[in-house]
C-alpha atoms as a PDB file:
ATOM      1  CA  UNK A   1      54.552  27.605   7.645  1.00  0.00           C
ATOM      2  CA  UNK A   2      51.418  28.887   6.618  1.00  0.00           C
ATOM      3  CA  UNK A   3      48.263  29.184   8.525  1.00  0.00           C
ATOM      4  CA  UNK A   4      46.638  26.203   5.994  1.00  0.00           C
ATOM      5  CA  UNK A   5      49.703  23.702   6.768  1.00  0.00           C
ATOM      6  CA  UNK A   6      49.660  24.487  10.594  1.00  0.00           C
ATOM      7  CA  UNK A   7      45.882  23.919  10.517  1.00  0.00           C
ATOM      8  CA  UNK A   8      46.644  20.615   8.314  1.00  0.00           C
ATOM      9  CA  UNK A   9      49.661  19.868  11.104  1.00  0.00           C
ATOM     10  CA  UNK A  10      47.172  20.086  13.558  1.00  0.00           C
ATOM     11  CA  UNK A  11      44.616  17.714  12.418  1.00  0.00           C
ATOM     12  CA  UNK A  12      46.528  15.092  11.751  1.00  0.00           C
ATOM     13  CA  UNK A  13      48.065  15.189  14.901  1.00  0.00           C
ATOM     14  CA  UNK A  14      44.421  15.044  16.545  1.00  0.00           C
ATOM     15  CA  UNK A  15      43.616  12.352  13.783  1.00  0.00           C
ATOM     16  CA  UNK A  16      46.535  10.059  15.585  1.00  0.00           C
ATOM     17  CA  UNK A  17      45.500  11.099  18.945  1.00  0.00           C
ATOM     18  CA  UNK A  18      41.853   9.297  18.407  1.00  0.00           C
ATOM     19  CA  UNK A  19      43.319   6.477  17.053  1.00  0.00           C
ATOM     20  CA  UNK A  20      45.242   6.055  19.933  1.00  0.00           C
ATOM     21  CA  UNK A  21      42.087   6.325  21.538  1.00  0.00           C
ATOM     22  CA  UNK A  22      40.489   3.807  19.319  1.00  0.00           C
ATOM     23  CA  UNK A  23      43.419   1.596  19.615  1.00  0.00           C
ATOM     24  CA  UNK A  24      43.013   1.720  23.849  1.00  0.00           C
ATOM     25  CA  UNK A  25      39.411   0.619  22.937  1.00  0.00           C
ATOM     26  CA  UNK A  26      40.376  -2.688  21.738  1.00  0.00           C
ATOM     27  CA  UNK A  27      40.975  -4.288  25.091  1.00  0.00           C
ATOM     28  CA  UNK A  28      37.629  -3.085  26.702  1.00  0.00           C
ATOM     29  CA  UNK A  29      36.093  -4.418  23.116  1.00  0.00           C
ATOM     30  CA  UNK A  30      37.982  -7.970  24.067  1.00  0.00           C
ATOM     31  CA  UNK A  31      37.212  -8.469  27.030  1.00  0.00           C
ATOM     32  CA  UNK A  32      33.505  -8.018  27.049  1.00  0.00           C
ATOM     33  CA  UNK A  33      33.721 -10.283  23.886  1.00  0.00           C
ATOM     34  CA  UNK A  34      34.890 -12.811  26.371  1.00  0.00           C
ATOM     35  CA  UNK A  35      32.128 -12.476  28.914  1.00  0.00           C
ATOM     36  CA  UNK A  36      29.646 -13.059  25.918  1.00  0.00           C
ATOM     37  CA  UNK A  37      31.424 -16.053  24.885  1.00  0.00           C
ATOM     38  CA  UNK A  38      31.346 -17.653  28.034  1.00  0.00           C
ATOM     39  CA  UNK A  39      27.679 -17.227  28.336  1.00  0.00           C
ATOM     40  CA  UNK A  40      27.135 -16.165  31.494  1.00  0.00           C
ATOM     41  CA  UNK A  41      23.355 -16.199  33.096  1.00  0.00           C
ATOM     42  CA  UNK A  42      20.381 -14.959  31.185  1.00  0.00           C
ATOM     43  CA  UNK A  43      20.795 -11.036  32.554  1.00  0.00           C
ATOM     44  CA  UNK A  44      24.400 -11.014  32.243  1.00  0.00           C
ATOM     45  CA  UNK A  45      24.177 -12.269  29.264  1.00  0.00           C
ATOM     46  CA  UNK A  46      22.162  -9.165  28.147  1.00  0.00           C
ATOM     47  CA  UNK A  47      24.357  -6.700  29.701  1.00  0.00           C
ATOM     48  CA  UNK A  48      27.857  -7.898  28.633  1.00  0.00           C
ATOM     49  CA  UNK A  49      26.364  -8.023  25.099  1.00  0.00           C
ATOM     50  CA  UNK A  50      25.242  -4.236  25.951  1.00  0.00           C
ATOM     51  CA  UNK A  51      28.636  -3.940  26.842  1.00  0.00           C
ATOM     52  CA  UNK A  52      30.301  -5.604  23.882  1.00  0.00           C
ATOM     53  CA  UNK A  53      27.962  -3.645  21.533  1.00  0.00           C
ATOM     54  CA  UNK A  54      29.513  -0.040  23.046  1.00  0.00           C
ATOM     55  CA  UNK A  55      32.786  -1.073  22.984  1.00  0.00           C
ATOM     56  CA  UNK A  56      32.262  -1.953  19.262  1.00  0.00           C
ATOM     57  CA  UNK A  57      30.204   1.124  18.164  1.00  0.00           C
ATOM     58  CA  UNK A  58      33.212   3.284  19.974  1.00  0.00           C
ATOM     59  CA  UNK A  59      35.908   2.035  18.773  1.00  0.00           C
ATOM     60  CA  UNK A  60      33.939   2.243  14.970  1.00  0.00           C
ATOM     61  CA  UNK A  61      33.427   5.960  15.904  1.00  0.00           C
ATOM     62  CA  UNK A  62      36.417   6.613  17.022  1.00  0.00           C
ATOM     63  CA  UNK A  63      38.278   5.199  13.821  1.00  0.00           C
ATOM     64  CA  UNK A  64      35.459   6.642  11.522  1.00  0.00           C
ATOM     65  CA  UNK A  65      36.449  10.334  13.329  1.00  0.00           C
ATOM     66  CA  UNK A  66      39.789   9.932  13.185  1.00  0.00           C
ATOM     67  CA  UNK A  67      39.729   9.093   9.252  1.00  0.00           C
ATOM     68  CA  UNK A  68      37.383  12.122   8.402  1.00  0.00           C
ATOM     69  CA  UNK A  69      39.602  14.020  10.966  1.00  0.00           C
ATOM     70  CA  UNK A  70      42.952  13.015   8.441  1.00  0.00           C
ATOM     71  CA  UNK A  71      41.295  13.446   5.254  1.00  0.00           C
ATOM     72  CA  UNK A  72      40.116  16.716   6.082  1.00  0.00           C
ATOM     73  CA  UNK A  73      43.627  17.657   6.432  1.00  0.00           C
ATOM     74  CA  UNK A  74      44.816  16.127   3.473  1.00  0.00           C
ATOM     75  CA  UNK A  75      41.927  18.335   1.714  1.00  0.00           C
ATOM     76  CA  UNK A  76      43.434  21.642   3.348  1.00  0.00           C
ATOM     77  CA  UNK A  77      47.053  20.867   2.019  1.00  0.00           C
ATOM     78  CA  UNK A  78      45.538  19.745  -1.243  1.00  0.00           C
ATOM     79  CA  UNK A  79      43.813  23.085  -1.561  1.00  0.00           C
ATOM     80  CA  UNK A  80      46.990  24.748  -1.290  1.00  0.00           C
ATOM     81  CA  UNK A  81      48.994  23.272  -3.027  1.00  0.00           C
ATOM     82  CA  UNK A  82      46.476  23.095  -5.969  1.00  0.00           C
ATOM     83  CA  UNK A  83      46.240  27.052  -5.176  1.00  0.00           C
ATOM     84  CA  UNK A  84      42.803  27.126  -5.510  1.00  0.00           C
ATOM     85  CA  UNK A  85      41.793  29.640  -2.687  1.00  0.00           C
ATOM     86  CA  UNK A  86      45.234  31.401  -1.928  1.00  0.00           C
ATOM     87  CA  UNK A  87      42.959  34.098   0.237  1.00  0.00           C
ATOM     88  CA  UNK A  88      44.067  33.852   3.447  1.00  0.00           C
ATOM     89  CA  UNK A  89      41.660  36.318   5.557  1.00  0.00           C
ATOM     90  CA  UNK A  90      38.907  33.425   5.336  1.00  0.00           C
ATOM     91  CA  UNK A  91      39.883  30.397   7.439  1.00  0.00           C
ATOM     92  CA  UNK A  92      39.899  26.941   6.011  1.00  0.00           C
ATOM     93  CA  UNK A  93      38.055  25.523   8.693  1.00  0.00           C
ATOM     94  CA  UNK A  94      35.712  27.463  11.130  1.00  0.00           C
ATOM     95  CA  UNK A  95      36.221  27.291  15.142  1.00  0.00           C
ATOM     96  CA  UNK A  96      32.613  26.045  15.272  1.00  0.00           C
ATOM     97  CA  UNK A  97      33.499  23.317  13.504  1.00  0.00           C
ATOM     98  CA  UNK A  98      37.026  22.384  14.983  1.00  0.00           C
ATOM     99  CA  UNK A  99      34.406  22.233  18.512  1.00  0.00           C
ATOM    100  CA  UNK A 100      31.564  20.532  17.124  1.00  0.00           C
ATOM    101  CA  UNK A 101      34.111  17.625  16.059  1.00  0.00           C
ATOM    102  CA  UNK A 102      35.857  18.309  19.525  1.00  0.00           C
ATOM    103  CA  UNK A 103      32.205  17.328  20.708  1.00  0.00           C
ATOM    104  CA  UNK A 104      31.897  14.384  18.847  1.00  0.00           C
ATOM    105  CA  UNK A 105      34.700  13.269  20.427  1.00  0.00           C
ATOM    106  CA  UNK A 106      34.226  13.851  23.858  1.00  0.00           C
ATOM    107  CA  UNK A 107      30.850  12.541  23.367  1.00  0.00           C
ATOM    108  CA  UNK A 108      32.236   9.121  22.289  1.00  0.00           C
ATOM    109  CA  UNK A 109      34.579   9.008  24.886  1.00  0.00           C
ATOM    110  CA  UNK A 110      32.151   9.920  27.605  1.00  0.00           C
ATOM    111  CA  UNK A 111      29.738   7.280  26.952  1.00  0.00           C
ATOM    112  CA  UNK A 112      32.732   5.028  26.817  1.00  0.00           C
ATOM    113  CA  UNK A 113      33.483   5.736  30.408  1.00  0.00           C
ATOM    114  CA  UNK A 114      30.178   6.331  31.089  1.00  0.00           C
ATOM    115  CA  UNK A 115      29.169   2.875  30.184  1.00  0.00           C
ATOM    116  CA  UNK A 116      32.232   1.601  31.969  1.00  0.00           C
ATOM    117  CA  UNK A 117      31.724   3.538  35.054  1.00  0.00           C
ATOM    118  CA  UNK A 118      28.478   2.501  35.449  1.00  0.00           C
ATOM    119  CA  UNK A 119      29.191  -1.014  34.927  1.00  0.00           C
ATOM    120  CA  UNK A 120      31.651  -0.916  37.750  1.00  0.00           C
ATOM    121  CA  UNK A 121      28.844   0.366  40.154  1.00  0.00           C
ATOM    122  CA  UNK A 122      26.737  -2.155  38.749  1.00  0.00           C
ATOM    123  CA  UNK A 123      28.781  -4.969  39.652  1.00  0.00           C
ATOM    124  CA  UNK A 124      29.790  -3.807  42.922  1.00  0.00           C
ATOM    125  CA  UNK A 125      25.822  -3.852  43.601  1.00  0.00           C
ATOM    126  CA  UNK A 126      25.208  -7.072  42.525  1.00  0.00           C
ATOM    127  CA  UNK A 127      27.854  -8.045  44.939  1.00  0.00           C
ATOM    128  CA  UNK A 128      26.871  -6.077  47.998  1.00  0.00           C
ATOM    129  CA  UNK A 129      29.953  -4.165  47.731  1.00  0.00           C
ATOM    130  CA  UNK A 130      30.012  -0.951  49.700  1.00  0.00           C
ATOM    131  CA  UNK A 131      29.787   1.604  47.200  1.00  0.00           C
ATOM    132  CA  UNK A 132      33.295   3.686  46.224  1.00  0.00           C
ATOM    133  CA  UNK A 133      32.664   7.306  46.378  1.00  0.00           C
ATOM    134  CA  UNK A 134      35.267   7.166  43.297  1.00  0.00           C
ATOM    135  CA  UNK A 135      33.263   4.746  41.629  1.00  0.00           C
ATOM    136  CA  UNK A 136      30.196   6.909  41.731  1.00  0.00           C
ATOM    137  CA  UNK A 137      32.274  10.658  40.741  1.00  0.00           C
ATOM    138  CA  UNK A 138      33.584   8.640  37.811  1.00  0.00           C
ATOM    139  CA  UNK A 139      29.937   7.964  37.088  1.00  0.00           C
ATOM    140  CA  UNK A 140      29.400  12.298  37.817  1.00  0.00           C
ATOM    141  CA  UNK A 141      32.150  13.223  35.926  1.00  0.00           C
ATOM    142  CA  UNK A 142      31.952  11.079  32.886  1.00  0.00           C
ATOM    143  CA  UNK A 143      28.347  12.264  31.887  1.00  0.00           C
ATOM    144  CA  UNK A 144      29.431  15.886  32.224  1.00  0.00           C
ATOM    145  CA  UNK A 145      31.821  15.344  29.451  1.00  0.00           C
ATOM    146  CA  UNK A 146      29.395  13.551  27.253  1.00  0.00           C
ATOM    147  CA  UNK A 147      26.833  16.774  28.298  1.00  0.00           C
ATOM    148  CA  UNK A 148      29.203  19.080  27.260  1.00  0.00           C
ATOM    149  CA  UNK A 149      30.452  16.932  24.388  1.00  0.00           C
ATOM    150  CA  UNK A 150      26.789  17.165  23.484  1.00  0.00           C
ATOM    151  CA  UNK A 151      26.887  20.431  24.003  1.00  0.00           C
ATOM    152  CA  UNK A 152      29.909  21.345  21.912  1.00  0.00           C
ATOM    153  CA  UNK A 153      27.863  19.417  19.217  1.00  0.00           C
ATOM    154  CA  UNK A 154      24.727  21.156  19.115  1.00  0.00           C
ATOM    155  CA  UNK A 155      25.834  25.028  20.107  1.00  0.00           C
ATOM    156  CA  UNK A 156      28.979  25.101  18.427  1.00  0.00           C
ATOM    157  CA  UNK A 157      28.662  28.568  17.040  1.00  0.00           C
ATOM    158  CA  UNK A 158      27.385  29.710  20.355  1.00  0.00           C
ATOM    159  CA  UNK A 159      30.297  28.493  22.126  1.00  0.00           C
ATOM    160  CA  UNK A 160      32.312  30.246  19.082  1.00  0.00           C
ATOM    161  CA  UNK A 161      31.217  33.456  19.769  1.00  0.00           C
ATOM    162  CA  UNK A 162      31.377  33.043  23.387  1.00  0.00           C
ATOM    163  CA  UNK A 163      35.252  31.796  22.779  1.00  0.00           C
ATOM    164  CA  UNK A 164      35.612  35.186  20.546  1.00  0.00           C
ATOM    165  CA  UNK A 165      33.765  37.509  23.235  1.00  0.00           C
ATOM    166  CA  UNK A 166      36.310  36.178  25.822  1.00  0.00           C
ATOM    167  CA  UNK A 167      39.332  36.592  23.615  1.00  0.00           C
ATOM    168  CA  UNK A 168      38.189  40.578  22.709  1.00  0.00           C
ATOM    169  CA  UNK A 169      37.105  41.343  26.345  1.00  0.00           C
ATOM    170  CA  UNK A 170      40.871  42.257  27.580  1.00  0.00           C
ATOM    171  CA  UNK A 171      41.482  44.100  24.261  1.00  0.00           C
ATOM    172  CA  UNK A 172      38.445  46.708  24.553  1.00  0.00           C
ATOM    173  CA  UNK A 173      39.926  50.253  25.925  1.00  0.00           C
ATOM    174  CA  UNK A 174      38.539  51.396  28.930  1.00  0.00           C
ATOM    175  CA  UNK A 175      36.753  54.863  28.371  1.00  0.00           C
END
């Protein structure tokens, strides 16, 4: 296989993976659906439609990433077979860009959990529930990934070169 169809390979594989993602959405999408239907009190009412709007707007990301994700590997198989760029010592697709769309989706999964963790420390609040010290990591640890999802976003060519420094840094000869 050629660099271009292992590239392709890989893209669609990721392209399923968020689907599956999406897919595992639906439930959390559902269920909040539910709470909104049964109307609950005036401030509940607010925040399960908060709720029902995330799950929606993630799972509409999540498919909408995982479609660009598949056509863009269509497009590199198409470009080979049509033999249009046969030069193989550029890359189809940059790093920077493979981690900025790595960033969009931890970012969409972060403020998935984010949302969800928080709701959970929300509710055991409102029910003077001692507070979980998992309940409140989940909380810790979900926002780091939408920070560094964020971050992959943003500084993608930074984190390239950083990625390429790291590679080359065993490879230099000691004089």
């Amino acid at each position: 296989m050629k660099r271009r169809e292992i590239t392709a390979v890989a893209l669609k594989v990721f392209s399923l993976y968020i689907l599956i993602n999406a897919i595992q959405a639906i439930p959390f999408v559902t269920n909040s659906l539910t709470w909104l239907i049964q109307g609950r009190s005036a401030s509940e009412g607010y925040e399960s439609s908060l709720y029902w709007l995330l799950g929606v707007a993630s799972f509409v990301a999540l498919v909408s990433l995982a479609v660009l994700t598949w056509k863009l590997g269509v497009n590199v198989v198409s470009r080979t077979a049509v033999g249009e760029d046969n030069d193989t010592s550029q890359p189809v697709i940059t790093e920077a860009f493979l981690l900025s769309l790595l960033g969009i989706y931890l970012t969409v999964i972060g403020l998935r959990g984010v949302w969800s963790s928080a709701w959970t420390v929300i509710v055991m609040v409102q029910n003077d529930v001692e507070l979980d010290v998992r309940a409140i990591t989940a909380v810790i640890g979900d926002l780091l990934q939408v920070l560094v999802g964020v971050s992959l976003m943003v500084k993608a060519t930074g984190w390239s070169r950083l990625l390429l420094r790291l590679r080359e840094a065993g490879l230099r000869e000691k004089v």
